[in-house]
C-alpha atoms as a PDB file:
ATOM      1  CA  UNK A   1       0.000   0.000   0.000  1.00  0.00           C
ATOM      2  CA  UNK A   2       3.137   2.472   0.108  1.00  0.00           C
ATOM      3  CA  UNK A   3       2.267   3.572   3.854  1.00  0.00           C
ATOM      4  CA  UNK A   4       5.316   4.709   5.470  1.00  0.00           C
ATOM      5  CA  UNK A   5       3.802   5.603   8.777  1.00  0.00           C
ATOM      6  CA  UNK A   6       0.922   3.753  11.124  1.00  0.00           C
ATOM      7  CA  UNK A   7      -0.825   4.515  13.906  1.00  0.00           C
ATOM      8  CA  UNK A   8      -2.815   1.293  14.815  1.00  0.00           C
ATOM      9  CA  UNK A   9      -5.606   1.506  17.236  1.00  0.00           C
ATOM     10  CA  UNK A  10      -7.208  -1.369  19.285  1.00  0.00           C
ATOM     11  CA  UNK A  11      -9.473  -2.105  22.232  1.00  0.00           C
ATOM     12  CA  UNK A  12      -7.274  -4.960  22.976  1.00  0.00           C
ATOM     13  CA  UNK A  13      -5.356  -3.827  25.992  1.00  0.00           C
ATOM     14  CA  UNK A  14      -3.230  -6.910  25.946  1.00  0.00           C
ATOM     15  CA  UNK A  15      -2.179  -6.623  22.547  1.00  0.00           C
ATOM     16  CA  UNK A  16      -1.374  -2.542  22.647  1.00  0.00           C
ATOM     17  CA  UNK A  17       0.665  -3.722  25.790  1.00  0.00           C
ATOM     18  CA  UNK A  18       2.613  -6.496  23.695  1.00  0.00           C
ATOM     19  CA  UNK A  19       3.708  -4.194  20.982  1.00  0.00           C
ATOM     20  CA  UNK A  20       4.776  -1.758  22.925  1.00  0.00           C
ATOM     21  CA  UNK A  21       6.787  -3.991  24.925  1.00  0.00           C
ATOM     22  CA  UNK A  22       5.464  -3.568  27.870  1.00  0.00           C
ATOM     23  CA  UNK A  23       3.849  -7.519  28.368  1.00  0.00           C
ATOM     24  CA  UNK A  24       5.492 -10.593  26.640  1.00  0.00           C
ATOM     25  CA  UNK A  25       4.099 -12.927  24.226  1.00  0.00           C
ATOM     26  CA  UNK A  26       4.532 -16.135  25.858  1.00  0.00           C
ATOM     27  CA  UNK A  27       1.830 -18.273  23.766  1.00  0.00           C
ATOM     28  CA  UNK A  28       4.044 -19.771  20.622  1.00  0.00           C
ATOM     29  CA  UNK A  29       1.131 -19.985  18.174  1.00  0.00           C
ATOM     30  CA  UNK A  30       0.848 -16.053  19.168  1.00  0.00           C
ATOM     31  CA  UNK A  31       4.422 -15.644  18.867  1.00  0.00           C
ATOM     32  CA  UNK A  32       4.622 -16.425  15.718  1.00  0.00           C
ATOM     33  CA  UNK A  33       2.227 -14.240  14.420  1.00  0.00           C
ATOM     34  CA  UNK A  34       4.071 -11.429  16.221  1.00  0.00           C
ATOM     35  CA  UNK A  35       7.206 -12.444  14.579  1.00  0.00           C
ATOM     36  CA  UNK A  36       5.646 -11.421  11.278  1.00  0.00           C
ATOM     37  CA  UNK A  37       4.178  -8.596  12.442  1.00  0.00           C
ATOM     38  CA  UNK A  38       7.205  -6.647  13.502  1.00  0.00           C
ATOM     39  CA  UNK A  39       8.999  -8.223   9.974  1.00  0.00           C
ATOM     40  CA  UNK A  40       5.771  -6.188   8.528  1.00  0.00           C
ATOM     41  CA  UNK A  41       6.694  -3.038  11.262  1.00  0.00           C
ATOM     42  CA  UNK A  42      10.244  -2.885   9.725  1.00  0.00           C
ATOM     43  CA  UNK A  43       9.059  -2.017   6.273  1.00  0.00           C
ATOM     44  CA  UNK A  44       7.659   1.407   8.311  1.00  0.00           C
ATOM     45  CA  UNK A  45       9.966   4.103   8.927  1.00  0.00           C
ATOM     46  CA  UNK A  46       7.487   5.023  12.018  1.00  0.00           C
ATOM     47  CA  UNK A  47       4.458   3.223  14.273  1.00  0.00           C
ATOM     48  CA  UNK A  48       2.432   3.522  17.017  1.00  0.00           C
ATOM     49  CA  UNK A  49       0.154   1.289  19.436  1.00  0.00           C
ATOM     50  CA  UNK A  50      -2.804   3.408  21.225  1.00  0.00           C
ATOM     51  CA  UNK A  51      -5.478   1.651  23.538  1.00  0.00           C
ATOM     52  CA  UNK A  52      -8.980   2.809  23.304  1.00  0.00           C
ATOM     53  CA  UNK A  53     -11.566   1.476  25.113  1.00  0.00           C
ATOM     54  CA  UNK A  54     -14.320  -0.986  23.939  1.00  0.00           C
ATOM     55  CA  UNK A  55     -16.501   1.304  25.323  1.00  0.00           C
ATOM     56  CA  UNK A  56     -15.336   4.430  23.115  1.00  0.00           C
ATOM     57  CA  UNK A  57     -14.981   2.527  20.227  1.00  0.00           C
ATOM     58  CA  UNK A  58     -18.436   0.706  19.386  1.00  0.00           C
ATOM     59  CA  UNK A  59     -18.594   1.993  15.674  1.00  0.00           C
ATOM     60  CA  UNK A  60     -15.614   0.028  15.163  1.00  0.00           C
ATOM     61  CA  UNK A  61     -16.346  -2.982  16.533  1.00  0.00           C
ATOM     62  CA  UNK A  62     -19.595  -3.020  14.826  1.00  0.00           C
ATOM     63  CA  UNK A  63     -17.923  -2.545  11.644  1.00  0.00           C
ATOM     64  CA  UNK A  64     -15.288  -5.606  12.579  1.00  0.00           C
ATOM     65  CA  UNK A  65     -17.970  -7.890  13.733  1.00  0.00           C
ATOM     66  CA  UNK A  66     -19.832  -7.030  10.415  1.00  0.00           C
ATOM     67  CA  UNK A  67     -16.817  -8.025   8.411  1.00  0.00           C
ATOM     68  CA  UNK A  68     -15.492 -11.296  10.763  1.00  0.00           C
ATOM     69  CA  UNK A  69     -19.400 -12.386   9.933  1.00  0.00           C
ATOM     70  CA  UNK A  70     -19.096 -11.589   6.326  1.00  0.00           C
ATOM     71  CA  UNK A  71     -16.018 -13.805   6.349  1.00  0.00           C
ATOM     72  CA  UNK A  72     -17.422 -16.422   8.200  1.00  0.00           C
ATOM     73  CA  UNK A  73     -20.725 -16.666   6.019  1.00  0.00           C
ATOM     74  CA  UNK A  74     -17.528 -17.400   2.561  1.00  0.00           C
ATOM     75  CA  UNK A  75     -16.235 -19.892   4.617  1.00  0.00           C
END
């Protein structure tokens, strides 16, 4: 897509925490995921993690559901 900088935005205080280093990812199946994510990271020349709350955010969890559904319904 070209992007050069991300700021990525979740409700998922565990994960926010994970990427910013501040908890470790101790499940392997997860770990390897997060492996390729930061290979992915170092194609950026910047990123950022923010937490928002479920709460503030239910626009975009509708939307997510909506598409995880959508998915679902292919499968």
């Amino acid at each position: 897509m070209g992007l050069k900088s991300v700021h990525f935005v979740s409700d998922s205080l565990m994960l926010v925490n994970q990427m910013n280093g501040v908890y470790a990812v101790k499940n392997r199946d997860l770990s390897l995921v997060y492996g390729d994510i930061w290979e992915l990271l170092g194609k950026l020349d910047s990123y950022s993690f923010e937490h928002v709350p479920r709460a503030q955010n239910a626009k975009a969890d509708k939307e997510v559901n909506r598409v995880i559904d959508e998915y679902l319904k292919r499968e």
